[in-house]
C-alpha atoms as a PDB file:
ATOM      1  CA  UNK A   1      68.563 269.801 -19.422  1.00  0.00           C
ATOM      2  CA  UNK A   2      69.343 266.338 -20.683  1.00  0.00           C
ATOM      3  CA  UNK A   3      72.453 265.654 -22.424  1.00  0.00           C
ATOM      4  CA  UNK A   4      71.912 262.444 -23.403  1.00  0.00           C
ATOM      5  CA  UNK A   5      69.642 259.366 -23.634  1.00  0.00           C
ATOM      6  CA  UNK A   6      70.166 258.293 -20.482  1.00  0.00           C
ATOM      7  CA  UNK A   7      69.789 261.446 -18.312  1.00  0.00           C
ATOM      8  CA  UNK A   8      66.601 261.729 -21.154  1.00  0.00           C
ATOM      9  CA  UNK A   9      64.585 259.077 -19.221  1.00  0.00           C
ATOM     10  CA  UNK A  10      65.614 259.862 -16.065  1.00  0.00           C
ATOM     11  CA  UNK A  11      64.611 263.862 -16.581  1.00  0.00           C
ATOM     12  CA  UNK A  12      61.415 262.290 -17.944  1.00  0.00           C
ATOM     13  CA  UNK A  13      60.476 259.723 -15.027  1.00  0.00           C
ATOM     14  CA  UNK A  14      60.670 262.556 -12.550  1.00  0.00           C
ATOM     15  CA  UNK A  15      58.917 265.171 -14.548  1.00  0.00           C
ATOM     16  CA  UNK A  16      55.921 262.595 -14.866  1.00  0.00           C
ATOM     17  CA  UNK A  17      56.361 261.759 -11.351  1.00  0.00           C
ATOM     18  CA  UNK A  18      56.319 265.414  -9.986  1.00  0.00           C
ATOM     19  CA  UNK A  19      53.591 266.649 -12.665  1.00  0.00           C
ATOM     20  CA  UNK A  20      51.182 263.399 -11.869  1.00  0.00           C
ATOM     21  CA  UNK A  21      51.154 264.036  -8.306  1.00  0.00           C
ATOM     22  CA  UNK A  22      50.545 267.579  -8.642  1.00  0.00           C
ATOM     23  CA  UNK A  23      47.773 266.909 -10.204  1.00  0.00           C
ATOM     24  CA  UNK A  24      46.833 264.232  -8.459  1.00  0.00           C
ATOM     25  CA  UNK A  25      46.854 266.756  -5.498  1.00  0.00           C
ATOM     26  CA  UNK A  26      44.599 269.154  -7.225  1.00  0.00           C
ATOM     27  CA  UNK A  27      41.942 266.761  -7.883  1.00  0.00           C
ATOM     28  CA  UNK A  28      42.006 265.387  -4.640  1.00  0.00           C
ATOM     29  CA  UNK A  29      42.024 268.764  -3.221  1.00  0.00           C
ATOM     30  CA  UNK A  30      38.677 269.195  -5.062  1.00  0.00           C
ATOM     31  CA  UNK A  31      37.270 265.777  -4.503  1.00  0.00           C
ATOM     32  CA  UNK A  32      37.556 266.868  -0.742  1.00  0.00           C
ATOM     33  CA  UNK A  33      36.019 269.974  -1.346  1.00  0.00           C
ATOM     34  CA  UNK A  34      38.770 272.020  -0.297  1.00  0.00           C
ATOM     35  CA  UNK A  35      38.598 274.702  -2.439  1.00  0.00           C
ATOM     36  CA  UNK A  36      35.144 275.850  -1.547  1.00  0.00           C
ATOM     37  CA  UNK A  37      36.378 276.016   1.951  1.00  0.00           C
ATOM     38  CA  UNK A  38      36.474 279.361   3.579  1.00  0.00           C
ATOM     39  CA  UNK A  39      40.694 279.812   2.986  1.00  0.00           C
ATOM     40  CA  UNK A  40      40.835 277.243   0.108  1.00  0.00           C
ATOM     41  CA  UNK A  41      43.660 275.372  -0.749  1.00  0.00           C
ATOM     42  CA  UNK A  42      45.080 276.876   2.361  1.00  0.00           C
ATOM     43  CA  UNK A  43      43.546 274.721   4.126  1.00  0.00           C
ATOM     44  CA  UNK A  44      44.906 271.295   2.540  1.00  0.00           C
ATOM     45  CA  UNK A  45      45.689 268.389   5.071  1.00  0.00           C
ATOM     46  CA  UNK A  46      47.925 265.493   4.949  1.00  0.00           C
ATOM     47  CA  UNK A  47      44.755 263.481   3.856  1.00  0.00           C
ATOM     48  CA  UNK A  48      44.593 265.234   0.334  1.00  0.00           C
ATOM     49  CA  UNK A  49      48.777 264.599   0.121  1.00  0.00           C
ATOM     50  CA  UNK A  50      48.432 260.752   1.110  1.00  0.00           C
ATOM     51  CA  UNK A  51      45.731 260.357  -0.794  1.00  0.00           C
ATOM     52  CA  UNK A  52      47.300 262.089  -3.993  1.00  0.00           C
ATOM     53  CA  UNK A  53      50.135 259.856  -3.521  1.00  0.00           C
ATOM     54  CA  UNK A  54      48.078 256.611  -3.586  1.00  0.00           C
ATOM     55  CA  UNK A  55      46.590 257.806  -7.085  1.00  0.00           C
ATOM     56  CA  UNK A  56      50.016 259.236  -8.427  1.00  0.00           C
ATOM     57  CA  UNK A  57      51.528 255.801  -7.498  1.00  0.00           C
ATOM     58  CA  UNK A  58      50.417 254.378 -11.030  1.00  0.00           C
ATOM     59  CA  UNK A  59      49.421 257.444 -12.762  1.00  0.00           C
ATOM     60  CA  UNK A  60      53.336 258.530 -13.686  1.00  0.00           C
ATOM     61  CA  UNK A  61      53.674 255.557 -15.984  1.00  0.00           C
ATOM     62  CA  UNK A  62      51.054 256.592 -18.249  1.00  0.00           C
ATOM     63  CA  UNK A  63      52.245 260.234 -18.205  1.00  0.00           C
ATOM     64  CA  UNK A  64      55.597 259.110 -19.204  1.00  0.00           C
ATOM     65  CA  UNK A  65      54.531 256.346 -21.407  1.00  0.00           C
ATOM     66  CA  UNK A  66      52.100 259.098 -23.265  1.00  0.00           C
ATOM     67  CA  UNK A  67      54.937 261.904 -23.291  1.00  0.00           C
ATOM     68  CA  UNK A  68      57.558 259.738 -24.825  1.00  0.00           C
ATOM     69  CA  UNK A  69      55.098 258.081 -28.007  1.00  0.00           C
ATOM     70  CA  UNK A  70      53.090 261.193 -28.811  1.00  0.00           C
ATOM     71  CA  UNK A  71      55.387 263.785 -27.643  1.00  0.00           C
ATOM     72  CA  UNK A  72      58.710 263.099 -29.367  1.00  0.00           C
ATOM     73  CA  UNK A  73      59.592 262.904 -32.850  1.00  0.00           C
ATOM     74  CA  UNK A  74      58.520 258.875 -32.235  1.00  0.00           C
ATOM     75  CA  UNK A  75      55.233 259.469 -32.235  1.00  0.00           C
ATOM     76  CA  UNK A  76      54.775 261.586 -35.550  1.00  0.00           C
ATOM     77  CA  UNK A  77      52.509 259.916 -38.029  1.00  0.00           C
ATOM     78  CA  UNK A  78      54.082 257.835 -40.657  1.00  0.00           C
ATOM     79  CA  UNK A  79      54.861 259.771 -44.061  1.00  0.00           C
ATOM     80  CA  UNK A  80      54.066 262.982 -42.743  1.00  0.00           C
ATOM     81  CA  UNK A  81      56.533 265.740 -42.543  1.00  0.00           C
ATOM     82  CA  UNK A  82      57.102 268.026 -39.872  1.00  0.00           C
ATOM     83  CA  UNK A  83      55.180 271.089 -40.074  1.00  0.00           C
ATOM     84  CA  UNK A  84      58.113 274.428 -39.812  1.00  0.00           C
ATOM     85  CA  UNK A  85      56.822 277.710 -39.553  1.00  0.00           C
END
């Protein structure tokens, strides 16, 4: 885990990275119509990877810009206190 600011972003930039093209992958996958396939997702090409990888391309800066502002502390509302079970 991060143990500092720095390592922060860089542990976050490839988390989005790997997370938006998995699931870039996945939707592709079923865009395709892989997984009604006899064998399902065994049978994934290179075509659903290349193609996942074109969509992912952009899709990691949202994931990390949405993970850092709503995810953190940052992106608590104003005057609200922290809910602590």
């Amino acid at each position: 885990m991060p143990k500092n600011k720095v390592q922060g972003v860089i542990f976050g930039i490839l988390m989005s990275i790997t997370m938006a093209y998995g699931m870039e992958v996945y939707n592709v996958a079923w865009k395709m119509g892989i997984p009604t396939m006899t064998g399902g997702f065994s049978n994934m090409t290179n075509d659903v990877f290349a193609g996942a990888f074109v969509e992912a391309a952009y899709m990691w800066i949202f994931v990390f810009l949405f993970s850092n502002l709503w995810g953190t502390r940052g992106g608590r509302i104003p005057g609200q206190t922290p809910h602590r079970p």
